[in-house]
Protein backbone atom coordinates (compact mmCIF):
# COMPACT_ATOMS: atom_id res chain seq x y z
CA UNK A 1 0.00 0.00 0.00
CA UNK A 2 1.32 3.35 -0.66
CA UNK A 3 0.62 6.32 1.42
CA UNK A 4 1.10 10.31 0.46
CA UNK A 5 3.93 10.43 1.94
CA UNK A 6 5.45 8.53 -0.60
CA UNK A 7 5.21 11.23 -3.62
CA UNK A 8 7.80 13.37 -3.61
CA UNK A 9 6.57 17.27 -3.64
CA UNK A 10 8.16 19.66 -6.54
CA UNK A 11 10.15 21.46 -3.40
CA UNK A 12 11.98 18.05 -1.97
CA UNK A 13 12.33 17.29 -5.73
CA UNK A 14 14.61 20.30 -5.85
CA UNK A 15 16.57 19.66 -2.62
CA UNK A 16 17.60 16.39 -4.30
CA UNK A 17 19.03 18.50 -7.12
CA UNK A 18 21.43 20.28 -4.76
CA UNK A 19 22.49 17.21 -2.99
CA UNK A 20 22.98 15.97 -5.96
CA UNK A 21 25.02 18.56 -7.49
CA UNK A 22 26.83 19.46 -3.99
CA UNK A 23 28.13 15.96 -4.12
CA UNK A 24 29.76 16.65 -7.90
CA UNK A 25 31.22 19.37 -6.42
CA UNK A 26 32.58 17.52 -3.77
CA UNK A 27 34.32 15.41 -6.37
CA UNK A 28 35.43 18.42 -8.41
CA UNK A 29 32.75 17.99 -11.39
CA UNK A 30 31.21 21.56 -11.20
CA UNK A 31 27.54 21.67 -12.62
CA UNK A 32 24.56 24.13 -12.28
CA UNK A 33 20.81 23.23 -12.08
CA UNK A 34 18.08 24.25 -14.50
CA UNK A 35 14.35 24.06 -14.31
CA UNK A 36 13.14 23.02 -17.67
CA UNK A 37 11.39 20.96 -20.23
CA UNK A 38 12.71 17.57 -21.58
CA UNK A 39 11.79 15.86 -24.43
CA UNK A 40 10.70 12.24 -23.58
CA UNK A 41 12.26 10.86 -26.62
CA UNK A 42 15.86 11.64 -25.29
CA UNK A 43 14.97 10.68 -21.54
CA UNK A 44 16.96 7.41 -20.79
CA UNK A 45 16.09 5.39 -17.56
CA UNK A 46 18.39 4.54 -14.81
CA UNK A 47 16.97 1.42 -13.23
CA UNK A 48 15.66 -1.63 -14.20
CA UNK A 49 12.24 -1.26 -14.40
CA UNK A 50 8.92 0.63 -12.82
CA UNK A 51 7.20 -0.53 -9.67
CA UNK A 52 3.66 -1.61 -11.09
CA UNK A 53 1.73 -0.54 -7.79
CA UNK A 54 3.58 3.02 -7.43
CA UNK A 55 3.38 3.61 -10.89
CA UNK A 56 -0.50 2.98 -10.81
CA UNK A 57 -1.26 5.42 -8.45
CA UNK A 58 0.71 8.12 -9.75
CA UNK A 59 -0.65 7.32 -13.21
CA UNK A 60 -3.97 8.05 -11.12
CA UNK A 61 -3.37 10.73 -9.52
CA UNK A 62 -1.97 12.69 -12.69
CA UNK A 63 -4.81 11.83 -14.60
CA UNK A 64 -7.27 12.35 -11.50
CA UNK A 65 -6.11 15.31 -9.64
CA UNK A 66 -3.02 16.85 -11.87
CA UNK A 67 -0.22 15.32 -9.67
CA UNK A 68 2.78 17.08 -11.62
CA UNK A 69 6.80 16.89 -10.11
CA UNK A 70 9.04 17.50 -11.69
CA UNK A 71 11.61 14.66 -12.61
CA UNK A 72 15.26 14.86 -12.19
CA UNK A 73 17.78 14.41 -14.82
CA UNK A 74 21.30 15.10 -16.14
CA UNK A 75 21.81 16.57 -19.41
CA UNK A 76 24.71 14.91 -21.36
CA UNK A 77 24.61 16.90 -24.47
CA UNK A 78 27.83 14.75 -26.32
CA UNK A 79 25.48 11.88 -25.85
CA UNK A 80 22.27 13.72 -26.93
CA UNK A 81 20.06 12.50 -23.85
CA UNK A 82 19.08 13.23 -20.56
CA UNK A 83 19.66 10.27 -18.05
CA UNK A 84 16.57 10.48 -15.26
CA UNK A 85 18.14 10.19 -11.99
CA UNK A 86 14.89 10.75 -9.95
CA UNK A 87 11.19 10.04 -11.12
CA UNK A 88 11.17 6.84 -13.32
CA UNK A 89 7.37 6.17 -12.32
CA UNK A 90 6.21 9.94 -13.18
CA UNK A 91 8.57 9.91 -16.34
CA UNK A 92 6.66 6.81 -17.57
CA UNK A 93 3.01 8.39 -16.01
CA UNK A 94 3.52 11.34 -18.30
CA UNK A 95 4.63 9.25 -21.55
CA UNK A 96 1.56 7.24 -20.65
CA UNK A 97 -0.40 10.55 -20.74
CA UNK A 98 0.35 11.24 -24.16
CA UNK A 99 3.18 13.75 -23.38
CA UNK A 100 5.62 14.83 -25.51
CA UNK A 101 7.66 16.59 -22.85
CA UNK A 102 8.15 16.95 -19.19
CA UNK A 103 8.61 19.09 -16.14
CA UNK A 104 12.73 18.84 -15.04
CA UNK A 105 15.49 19.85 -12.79
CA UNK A 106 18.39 19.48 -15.16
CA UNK A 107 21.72 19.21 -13.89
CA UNK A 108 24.27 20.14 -16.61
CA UNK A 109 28.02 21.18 -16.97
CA UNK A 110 28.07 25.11 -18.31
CA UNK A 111 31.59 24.34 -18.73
CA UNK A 112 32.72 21.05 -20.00
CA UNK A 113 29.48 20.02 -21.71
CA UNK A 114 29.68 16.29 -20.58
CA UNK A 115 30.93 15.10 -17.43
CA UNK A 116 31.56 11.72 -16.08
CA UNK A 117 28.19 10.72 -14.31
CA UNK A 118 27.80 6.85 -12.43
CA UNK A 119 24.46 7.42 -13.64
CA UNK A 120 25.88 7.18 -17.27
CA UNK A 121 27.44 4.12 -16.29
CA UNK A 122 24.30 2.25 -14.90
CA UNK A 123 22.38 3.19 -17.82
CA UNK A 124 24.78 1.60 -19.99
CA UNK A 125 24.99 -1.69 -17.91
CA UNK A 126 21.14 -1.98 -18.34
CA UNK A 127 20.97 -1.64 -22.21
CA UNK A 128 20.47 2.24 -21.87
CA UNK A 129 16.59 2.11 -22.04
CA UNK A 130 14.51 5.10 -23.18
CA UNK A 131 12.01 5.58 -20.73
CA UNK A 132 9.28 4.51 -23.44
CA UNK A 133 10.46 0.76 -23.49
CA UNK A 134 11.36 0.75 -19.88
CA UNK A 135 9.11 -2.07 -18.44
CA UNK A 136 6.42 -1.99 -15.35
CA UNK A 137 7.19 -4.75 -12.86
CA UNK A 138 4.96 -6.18 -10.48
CA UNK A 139 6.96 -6.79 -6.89
C-alpha cells in the first residue's frame, strides 16, 4: 500500500538537485541546475524497471487530480540525452499521458558540456533504455 507520503513534492524534488550537485562538487565535477522541459524521446532510464503498484497510483493521480513533479535528470549533451536520476514512475506516467515533454530539474556542466556521471554508467549496464520501453514490474 502506498501512502502520500510517498510522492515526492516539486520542493523536496529540488533539494535532491542540490544534494545531488553538492556531491559533484565535492568530487570536483562543477555543474549548475536548470528548471526546464525535456523531451521524452531523449529521456533514458536509470533502473531496471517501474514498480507496477507506485506507478498505478501516480498514473492516477496525474490523470485524477493533476499530480505534476518534476523529474530529475542530467543533461549529457555529447550523448544527446538526458539520463533520469529521480522520477522513473512519473517519467513513464507522463509518456503514458500522451506527453511529448516533461517538467525537469536538469543538472548540466556550463563548462565542460559532458561530465563523467555513475548514472551514465548504470544506464549503460542496463541496455540504456529510453524511458518509453522501460518495463512496469509487479513486486
Amino acid at each position: 500500500m502506498l501512502y502520500d507520503n510517498d510522492f515526492i513534492t516539486a520542493e523536496k524534488q529540488e533539494e535532491m538537485a542540490v544534494e545531488r550537485r553538492d556531491f559533484y562538487r565535492s568530487k570536483g565535477i562543477i555543474l549548475d541546475i536548470k528548471r526546464g522541459i525535456v523531451p521524452m524521446k531523449n529521456l533514458i532510464a536509470t533502473q531496471a524497471f517501474v514498480e507496477g503498484d507506485k506507478f498505478r497510483e501516480i498514473y492516477r493521480r496525474a490523470l485524477e487530480e493533476g499530480y505534476n513533479v518534476p523529474i530529475l535528470v542530467e543533461d549529457h549533451p555529447d550523448l544527446m540525452n538526458y539520463y533520469l536520476i529521480d522520477g522513473h514512475c512519473r517519467g513513464k506516467s507522463t509518456l503514458m499521458c500522451g506527453k511529448n515533454y516533461i517538467d525537469s530539474f536538469i543538472l548540466f556542466s556550463k563548462n565542460s558540456g559532458d561530465f563523467n556521471s555513475d548514472y551514465v554508467k548504470v544506464a549503460s549496464l542496463l541496455g540504456n533504455v529510453y524511458i518509453r520501453n522501460l518495463p512496469i514490474i509487479e513486486v
